[in-house]
PDB file of N, CA and C in Angstrom:
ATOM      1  N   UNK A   1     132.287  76.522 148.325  1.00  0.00           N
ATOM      2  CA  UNK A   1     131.317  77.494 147.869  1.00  0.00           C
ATOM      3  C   UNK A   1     129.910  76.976 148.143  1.00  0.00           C
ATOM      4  N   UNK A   2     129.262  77.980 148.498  1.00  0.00           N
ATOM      5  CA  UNK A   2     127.745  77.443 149.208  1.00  0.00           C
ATOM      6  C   UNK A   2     126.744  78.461 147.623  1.00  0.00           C
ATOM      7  N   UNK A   3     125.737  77.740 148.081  1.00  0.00           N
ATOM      8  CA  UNK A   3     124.359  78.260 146.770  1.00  0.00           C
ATOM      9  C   UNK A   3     123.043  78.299 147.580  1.00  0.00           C
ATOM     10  N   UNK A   4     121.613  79.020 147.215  1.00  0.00           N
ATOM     11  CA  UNK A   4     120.686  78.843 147.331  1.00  0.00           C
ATOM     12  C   UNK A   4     120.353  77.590 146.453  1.00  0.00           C
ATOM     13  N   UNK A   5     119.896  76.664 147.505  1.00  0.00           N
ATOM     14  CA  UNK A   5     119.346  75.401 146.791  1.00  0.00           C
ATOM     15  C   UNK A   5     117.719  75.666 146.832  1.00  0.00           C
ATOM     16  N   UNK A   6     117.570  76.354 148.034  1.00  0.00           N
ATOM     17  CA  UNK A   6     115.839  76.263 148.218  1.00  0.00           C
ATOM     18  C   UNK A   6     114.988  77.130 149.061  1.00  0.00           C
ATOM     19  N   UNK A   7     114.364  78.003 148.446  1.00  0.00           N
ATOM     20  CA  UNK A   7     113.288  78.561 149.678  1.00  0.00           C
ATOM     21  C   UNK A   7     112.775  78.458 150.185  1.00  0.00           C
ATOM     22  N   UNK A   8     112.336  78.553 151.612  1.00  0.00           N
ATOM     23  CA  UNK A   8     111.188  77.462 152.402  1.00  0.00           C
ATOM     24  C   UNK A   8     110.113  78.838 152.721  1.00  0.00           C
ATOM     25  N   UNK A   9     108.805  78.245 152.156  1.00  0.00           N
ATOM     26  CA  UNK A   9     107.945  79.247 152.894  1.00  0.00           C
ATOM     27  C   UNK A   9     106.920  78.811 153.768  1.00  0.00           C
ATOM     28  N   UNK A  10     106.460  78.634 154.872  1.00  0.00           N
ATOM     29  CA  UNK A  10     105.547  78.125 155.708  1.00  0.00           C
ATOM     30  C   UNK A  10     104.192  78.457 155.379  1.00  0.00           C
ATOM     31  N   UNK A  11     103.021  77.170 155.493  1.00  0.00           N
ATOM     32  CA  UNK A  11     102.123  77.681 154.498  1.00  0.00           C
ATOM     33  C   UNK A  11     101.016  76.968 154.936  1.00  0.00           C
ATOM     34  N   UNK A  12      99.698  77.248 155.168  1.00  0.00           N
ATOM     35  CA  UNK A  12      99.134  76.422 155.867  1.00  0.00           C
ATOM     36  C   UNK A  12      98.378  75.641 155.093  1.00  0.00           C
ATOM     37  N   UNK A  13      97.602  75.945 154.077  1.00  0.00           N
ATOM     38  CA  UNK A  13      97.096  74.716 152.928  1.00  0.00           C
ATOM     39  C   UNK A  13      98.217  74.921 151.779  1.00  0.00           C
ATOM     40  N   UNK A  14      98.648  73.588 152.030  1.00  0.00           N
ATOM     41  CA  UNK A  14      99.800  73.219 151.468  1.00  0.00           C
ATOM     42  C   UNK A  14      99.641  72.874 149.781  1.00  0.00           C
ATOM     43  N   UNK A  15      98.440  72.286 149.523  1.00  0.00           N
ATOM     44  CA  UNK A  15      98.059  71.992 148.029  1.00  0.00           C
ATOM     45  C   UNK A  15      97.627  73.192 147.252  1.00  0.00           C
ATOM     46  N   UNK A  16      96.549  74.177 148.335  1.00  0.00           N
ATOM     47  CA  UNK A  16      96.270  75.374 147.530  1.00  0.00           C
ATOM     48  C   UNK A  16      97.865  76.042 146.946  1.00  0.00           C
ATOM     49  N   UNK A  17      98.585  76.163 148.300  1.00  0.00           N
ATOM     50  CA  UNK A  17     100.133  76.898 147.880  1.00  0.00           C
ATOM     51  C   UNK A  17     100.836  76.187 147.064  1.00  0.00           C
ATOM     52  N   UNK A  18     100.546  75.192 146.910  1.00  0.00           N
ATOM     53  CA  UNK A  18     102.148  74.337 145.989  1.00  0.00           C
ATOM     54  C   UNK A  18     100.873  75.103 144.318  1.00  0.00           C
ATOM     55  N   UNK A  19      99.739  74.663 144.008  1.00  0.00           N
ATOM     56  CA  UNK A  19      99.523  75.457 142.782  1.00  0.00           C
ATOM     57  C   UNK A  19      99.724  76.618 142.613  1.00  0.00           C
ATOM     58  N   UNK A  20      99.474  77.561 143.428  1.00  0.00           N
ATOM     59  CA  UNK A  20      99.800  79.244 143.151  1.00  0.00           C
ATOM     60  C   UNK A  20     101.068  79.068 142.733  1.00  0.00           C
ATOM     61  N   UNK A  21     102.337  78.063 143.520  1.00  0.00           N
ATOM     62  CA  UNK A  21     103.514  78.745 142.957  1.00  0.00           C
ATOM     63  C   UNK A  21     103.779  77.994 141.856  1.00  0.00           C
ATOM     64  N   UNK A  22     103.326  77.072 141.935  1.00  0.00           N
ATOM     65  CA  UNK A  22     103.551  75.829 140.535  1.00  0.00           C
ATOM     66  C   UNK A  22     103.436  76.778 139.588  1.00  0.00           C
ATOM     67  N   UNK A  23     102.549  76.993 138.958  1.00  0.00           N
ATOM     68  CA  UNK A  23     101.831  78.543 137.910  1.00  0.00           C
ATOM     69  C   UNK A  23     102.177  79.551 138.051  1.00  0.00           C
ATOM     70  N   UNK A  24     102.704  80.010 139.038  1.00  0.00           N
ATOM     71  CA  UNK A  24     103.283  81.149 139.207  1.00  0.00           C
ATOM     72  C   UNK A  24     104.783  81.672 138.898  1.00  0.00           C
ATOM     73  N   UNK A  25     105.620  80.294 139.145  1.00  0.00           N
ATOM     74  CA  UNK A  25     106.610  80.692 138.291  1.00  0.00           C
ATOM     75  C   UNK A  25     107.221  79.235 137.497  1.00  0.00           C
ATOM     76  N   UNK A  26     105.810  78.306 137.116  1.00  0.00           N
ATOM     77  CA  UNK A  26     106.012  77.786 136.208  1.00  0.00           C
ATOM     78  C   UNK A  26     107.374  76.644 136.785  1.00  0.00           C
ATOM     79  N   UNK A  27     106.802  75.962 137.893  1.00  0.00           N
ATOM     80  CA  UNK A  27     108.167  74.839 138.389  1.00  0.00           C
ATOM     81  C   UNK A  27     107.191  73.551 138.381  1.00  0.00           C
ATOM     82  N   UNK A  28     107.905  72.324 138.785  1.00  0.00           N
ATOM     83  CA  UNK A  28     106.988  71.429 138.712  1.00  0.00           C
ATOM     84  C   UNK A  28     107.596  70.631 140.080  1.00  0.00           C
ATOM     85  N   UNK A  29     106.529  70.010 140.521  1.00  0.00           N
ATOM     86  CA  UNK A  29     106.439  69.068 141.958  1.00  0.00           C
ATOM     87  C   UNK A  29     108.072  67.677 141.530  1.00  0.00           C
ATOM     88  N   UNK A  30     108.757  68.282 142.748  1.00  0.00           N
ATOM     89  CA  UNK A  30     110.066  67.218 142.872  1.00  0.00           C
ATOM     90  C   UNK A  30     109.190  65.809 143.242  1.00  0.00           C
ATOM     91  N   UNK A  31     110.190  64.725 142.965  1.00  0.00           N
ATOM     92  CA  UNK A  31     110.321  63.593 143.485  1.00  0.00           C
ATOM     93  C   UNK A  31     109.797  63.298 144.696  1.00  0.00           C
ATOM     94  N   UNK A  32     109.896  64.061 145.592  1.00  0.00           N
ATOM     95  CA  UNK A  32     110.292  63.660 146.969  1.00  0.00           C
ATOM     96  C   UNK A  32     108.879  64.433 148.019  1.00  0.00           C
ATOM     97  N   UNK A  33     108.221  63.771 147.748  1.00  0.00           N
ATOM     98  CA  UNK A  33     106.600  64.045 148.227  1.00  0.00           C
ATOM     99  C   UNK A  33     106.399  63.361 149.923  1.00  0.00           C
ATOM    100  N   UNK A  34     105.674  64.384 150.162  1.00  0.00           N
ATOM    101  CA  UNK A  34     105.411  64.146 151.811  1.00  0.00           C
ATOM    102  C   UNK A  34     104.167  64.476 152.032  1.00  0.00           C
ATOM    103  N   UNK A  35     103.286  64.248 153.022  1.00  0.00           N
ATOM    104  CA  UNK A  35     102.150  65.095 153.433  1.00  0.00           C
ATOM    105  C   UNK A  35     102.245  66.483 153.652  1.00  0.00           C
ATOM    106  N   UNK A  36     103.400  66.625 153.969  1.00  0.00           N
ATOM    107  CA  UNK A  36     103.405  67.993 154.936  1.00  0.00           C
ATOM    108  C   UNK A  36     104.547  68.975 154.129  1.00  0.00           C
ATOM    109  N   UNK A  37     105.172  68.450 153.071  1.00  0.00           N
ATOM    110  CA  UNK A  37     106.158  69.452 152.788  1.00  0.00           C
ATOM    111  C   UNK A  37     105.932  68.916 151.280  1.00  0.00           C
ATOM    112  N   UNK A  38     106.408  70.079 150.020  1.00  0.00           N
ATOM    113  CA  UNK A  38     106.373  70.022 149.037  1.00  0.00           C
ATOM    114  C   UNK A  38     107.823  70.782 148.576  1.00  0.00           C
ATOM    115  N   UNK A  39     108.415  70.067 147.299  1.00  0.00           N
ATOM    116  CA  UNK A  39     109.659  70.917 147.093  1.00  0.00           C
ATOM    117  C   UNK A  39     109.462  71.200 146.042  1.00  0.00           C
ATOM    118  N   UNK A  40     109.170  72.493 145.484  1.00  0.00           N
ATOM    119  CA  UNK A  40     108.807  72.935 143.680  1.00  0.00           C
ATOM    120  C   UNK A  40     110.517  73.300 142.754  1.00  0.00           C
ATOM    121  N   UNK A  41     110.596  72.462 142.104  1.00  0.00           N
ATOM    122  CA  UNK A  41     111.748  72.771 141.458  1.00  0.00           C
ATOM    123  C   UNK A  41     111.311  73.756 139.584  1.00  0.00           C
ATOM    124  N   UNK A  42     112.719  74.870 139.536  1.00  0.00           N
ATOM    125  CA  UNK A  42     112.022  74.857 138.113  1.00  0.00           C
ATOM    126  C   UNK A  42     112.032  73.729 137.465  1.00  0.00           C
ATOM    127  N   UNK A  43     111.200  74.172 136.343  1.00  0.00           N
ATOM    128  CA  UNK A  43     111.072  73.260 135.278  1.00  0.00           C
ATOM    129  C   UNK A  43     112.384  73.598 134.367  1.00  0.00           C
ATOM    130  N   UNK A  44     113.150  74.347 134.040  1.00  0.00           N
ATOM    131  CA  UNK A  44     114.117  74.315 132.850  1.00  0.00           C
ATOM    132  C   UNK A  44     115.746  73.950 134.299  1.00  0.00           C
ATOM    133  N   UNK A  45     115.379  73.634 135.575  1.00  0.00           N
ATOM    134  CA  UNK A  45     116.927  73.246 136.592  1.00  0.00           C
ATOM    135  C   UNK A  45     117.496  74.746 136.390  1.00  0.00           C
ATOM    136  N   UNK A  46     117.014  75.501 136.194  1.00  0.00           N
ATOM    137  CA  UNK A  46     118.157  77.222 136.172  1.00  0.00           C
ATOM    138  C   UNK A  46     116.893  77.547 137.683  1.00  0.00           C
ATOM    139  N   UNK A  47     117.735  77.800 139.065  1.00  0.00           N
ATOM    140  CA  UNK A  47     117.168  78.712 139.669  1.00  0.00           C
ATOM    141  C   UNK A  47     117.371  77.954 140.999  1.00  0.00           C
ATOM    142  N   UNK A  48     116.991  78.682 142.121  1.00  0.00           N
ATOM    143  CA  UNK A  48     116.264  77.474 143.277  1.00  0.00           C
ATOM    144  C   UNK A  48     115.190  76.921 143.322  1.00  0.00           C
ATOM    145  N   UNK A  49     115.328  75.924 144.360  1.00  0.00           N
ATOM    146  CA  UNK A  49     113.518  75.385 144.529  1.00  0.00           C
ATOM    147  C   UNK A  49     113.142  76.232 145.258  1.00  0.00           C
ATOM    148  N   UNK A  50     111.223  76.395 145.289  1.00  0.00           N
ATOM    149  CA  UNK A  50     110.981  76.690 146.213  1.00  0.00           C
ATOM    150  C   UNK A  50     110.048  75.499 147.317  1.00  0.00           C
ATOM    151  N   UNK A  51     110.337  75.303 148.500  1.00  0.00           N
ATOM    152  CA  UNK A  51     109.672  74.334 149.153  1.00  0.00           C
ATOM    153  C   UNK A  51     108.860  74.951 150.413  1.00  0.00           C
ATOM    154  N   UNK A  52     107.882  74.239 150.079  1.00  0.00           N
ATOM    155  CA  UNK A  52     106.296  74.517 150.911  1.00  0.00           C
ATOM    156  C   UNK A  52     106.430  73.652 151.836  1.00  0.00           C
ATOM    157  N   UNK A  53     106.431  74.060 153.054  1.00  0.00           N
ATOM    158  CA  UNK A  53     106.299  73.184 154.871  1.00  0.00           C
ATOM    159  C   UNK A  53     105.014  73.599 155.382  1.00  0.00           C
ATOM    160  N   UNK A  54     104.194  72.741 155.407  1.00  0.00           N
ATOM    161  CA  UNK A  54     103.231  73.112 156.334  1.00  0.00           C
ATOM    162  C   UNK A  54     102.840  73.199 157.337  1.00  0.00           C
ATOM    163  N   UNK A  55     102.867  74.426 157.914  1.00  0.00           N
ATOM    164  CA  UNK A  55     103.806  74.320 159.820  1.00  0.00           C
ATOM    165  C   UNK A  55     102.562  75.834 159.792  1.00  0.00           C
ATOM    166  N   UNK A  56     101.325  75.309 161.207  1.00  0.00           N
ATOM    167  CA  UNK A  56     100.962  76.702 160.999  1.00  0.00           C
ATOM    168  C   UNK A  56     101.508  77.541 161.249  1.00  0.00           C
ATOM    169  N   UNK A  57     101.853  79.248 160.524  1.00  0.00           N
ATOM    170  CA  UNK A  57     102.510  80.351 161.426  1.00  0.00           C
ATOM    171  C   UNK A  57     101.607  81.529 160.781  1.00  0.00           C
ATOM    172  N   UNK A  58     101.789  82.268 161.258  1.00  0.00           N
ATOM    173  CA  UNK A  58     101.434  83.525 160.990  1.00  0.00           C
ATOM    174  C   UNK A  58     102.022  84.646 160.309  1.00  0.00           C
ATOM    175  N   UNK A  59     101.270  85.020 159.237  1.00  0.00           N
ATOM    176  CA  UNK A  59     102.161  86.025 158.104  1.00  0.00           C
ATOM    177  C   UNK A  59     102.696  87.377 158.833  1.00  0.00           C
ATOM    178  N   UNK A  60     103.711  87.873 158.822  1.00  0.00           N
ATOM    179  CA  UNK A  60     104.307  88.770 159.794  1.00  0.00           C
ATOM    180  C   UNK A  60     104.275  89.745 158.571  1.00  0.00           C
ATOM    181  N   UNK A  61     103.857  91.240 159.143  1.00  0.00           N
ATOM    182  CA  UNK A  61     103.211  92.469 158.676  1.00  0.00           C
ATOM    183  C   UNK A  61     104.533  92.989 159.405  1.00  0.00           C
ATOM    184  N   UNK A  62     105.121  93.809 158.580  1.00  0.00           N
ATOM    185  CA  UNK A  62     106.059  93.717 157.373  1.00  0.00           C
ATOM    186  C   UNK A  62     107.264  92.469 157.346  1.00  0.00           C
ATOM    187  N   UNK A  63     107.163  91.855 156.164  1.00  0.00           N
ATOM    188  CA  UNK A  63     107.698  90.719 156.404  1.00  0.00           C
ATOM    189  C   UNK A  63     109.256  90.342 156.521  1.00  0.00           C
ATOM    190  N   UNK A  64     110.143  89.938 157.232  1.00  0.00           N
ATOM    191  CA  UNK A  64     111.101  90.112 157.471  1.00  0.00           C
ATOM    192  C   UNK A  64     112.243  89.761 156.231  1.00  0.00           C
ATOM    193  N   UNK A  65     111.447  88.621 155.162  1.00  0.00           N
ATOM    194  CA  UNK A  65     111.970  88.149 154.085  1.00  0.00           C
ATOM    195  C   UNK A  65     110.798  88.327 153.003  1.00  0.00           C
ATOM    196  N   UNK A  66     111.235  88.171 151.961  1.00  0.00           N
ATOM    197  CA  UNK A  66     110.131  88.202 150.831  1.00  0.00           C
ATOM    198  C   UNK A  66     110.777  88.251 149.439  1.00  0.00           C
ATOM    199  N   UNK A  67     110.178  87.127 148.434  1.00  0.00           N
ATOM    200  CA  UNK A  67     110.912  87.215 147.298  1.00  0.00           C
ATOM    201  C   UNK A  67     110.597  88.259 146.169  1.00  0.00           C
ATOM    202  N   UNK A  68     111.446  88.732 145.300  1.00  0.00           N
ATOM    203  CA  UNK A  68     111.791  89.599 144.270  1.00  0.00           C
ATOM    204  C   UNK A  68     111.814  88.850 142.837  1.00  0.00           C
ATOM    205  N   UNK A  69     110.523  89.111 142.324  1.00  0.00           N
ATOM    206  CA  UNK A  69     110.631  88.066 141.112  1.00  0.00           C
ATOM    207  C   UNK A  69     110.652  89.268 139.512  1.00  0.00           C
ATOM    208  N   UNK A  70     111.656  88.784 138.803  1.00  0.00           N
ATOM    209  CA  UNK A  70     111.913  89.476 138.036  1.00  0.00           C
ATOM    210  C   UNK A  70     111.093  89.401 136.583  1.00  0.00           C
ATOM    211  N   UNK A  71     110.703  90.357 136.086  1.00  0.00           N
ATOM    212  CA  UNK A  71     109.214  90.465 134.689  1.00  0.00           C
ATOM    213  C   UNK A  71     109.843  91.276 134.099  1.00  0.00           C
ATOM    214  N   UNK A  72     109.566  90.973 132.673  1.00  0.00           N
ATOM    215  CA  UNK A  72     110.300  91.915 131.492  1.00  0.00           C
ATOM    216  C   UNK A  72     109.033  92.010 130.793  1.00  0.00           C
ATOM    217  N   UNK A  73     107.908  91.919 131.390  1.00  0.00           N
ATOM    218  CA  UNK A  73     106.585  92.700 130.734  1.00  0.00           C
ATOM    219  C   UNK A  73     105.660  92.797 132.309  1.00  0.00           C
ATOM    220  N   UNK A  74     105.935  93.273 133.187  1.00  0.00           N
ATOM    221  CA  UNK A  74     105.534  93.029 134.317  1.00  0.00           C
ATOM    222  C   UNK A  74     103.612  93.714 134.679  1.00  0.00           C
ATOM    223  N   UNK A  75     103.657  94.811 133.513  1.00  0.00           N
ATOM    224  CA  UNK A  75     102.212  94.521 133.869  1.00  0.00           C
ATOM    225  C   UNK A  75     101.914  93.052 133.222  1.00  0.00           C
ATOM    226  N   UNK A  76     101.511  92.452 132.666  1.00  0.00           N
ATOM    227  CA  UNK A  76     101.133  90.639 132.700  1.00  0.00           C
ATOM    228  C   UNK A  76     101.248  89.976 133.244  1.00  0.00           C
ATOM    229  N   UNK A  77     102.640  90.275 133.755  1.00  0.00           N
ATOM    230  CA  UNK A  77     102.958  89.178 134.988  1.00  0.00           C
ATOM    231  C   UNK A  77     101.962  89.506 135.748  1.00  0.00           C
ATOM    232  N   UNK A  78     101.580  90.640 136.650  1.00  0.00           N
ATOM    233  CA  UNK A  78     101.150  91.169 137.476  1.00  0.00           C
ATOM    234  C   UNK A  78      99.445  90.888 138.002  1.00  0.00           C
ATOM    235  N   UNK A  79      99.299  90.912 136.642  1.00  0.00           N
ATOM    236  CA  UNK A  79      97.671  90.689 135.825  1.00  0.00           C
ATOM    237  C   UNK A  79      97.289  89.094 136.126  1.00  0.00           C
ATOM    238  N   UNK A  80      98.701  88.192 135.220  1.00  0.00           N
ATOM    239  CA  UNK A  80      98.610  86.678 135.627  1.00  0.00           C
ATOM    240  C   UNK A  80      98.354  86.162 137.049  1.00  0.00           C
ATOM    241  N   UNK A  81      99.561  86.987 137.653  1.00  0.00           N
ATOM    242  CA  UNK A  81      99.261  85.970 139.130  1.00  0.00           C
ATOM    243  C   UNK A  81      98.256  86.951 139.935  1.00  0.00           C
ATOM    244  N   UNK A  82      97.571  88.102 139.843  1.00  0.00           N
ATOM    245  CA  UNK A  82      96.731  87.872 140.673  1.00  0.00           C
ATOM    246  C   UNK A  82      95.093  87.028 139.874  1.00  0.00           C
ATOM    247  N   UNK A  83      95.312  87.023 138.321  1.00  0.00           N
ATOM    248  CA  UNK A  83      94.331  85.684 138.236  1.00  0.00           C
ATOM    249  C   UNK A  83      94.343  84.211 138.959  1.00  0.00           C
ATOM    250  N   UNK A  84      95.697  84.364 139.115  1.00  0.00           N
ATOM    251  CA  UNK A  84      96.222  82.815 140.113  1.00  0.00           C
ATOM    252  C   UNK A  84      95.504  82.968 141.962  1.00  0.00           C
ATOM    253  N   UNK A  85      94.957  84.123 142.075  1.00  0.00           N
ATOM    254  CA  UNK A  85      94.876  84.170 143.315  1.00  0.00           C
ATOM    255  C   UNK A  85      95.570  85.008 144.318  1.00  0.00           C
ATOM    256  N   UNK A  86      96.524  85.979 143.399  1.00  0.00           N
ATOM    257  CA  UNK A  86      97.535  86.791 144.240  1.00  0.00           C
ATOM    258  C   UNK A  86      96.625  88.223 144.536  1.00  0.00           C
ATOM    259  N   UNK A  87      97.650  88.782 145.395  1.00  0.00           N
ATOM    260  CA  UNK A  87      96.587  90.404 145.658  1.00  0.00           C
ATOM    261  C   UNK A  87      97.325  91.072 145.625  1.00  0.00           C
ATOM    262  N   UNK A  88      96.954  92.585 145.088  1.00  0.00           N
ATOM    263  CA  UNK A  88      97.864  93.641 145.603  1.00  0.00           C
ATOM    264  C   UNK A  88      98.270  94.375 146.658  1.00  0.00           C
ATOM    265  N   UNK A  89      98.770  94.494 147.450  1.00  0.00           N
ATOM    266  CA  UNK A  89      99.523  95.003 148.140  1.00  0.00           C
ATOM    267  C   UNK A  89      99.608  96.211 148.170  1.00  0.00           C
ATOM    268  N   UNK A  90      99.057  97.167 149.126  1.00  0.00           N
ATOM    269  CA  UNK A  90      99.189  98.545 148.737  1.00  0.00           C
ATOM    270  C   UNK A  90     100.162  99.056 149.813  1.00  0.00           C
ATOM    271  N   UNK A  91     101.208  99.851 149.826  1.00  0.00           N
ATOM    272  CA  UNK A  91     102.441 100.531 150.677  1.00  0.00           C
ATOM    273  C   UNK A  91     102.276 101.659 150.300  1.00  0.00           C
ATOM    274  N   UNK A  92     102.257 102.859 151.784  1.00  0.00           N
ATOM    275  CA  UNK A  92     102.396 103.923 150.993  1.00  0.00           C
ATOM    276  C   UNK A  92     103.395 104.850 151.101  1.00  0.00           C
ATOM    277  N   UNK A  93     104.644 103.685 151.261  1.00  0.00           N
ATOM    278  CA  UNK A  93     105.691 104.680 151.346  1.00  0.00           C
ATOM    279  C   UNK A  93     106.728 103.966 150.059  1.00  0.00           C
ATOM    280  N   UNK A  94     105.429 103.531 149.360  1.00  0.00           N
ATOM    281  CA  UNK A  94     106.305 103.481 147.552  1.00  0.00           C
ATOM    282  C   UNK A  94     106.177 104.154 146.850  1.00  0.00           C
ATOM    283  N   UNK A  95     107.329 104.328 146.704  1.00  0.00           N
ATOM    284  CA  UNK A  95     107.629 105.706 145.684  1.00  0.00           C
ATOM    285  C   UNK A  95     106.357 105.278 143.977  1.00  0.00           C
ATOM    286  N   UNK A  96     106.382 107.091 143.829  1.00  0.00           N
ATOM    287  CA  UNK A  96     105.641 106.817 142.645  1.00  0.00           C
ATOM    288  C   UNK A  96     106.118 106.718 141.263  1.00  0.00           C
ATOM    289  N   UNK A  97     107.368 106.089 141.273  1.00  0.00           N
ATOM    290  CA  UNK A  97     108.220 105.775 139.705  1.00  0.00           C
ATOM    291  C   UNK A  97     108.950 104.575 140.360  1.00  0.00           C
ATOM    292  N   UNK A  98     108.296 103.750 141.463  1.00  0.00           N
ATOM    293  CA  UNK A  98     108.758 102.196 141.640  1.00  0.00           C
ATOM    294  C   UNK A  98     109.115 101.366 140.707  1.00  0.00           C
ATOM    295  N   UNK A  99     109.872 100.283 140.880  1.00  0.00           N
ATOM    296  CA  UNK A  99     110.095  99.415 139.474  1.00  0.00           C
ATOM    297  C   UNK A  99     109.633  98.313 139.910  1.00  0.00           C
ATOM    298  N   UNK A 100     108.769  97.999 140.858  1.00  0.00           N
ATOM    299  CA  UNK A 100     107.943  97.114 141.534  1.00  0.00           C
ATOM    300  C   UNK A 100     107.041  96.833 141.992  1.00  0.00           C
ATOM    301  N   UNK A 101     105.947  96.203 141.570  1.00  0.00           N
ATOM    302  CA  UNK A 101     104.601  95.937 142.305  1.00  0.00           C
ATOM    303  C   UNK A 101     104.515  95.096 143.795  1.00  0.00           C
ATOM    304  N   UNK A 102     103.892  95.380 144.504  1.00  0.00           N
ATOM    305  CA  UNK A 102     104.183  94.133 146.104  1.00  0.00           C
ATOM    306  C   UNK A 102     102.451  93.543 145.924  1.00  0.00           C
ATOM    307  N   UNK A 103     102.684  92.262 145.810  1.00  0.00           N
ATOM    308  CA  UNK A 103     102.043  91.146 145.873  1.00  0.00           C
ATOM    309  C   UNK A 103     102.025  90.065 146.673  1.00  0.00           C
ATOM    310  N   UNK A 104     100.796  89.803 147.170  1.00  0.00           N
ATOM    311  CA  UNK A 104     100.524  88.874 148.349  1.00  0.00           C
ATOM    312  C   UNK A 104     100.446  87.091 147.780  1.00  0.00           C
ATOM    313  N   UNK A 105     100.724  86.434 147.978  1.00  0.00           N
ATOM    314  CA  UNK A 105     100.304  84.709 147.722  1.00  0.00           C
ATOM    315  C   UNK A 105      98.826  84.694 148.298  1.00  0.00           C
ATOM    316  N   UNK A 106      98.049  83.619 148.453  1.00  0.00           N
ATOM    317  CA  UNK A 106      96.773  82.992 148.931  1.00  0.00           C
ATOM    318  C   UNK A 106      96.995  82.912 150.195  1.00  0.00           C
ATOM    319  N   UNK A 107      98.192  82.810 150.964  1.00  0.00           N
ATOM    320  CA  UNK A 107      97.540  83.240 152.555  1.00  0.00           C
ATOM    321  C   UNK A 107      98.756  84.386 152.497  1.00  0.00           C
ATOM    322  N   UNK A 108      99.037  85.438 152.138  1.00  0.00           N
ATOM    323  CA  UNK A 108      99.204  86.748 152.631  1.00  0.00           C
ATOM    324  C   UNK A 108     101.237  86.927 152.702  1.00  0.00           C
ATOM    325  N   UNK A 109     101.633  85.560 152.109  1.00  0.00           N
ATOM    326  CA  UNK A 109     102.889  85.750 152.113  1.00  0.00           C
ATOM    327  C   UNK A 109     103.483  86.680 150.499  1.00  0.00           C
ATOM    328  N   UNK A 110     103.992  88.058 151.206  1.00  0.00           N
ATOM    329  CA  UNK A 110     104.157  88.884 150.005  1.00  0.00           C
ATOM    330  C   UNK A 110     105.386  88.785 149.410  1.00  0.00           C
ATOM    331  N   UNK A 111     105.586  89.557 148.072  1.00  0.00           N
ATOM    332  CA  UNK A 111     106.272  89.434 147.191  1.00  0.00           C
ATOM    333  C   UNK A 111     106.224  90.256 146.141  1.00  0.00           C
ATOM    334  N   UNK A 112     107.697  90.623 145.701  1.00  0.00           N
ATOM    335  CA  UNK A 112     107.351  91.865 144.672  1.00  0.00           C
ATOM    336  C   UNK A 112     107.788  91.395 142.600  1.00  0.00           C
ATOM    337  N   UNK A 113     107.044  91.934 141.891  1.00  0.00           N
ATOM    338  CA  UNK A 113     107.407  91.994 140.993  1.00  0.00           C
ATOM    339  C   UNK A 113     107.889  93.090 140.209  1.00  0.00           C
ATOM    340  N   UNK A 114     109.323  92.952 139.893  1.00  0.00           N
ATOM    341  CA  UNK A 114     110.211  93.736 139.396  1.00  0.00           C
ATOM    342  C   UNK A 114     110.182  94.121 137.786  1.00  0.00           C
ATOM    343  N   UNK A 115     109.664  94.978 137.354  1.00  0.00           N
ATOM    344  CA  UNK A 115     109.855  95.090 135.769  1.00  0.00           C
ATOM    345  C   UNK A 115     111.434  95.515 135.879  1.00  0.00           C
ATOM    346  N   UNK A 116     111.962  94.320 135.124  1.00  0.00           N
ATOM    347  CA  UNK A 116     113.803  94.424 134.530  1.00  0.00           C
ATOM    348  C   UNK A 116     113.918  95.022 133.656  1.00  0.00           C
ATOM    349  N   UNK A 117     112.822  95.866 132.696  1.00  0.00           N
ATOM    350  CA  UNK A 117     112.187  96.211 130.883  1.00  0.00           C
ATOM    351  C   UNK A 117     112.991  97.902 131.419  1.00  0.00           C
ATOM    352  N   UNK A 118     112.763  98.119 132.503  1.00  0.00           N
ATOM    353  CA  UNK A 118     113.355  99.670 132.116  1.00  0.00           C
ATOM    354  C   UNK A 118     114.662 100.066 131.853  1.00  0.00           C
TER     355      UNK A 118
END
């Protein structure tokens, strides 16, 4: 049996990105430190890591992958991380009774937040 151990997202300032997600979903910096790559594990071990490579690339409009993070008060969530630096995302082929906001990271890698509350 195989598992998600880890997400890799390519990222070009690697310290700005390891805080957005550090705070963002609240993981803390693994062991295993490099210049160039960071592996964020949660903090409570329930979940995957996510790990930051710093490899320049370019954010691809519409993105072929993108994570789904789940909020059971999701306007706050929503509110929180773009105080962290996140943006909104505007699509306009989202429906208008969505159960999801689409949100960008600090260089443009998006992501949606799911209110689970309905």
């Amino acid at each position: 049996m195989i598992k998600v151990g880890s997400i890799v997202l390519r990222v070009n300032d690697l310290e700005r990105q390891a805080r957005f997600w550090e705070q963002a979903l609240d993981y803390v910096r693994g062991i295993d430190r490099e210049d160039d790559f960071v592996k964020l594990e949660p903090r409570d071990g329930n979940g995957p890591n996510i790990s930051l490579d710093r490899v320049r690339a370019n954010v691809q409009i519409p993105p072929q992958i993108h994570l789904d993070l789940y909020a059971e008060d999701q306007t706050s969530e929503v509110a929180r991380l773009l105080e962290l630096g996140a943006t909104e995302v505007h699509w306009d082929k989202r429906p208008p009774d969505a159960d999801y906001v689409i949100l960008a990271d600090p260089e443009g890698n998006r992501f949606c937040v799911i209110d689970i509350a309905r």
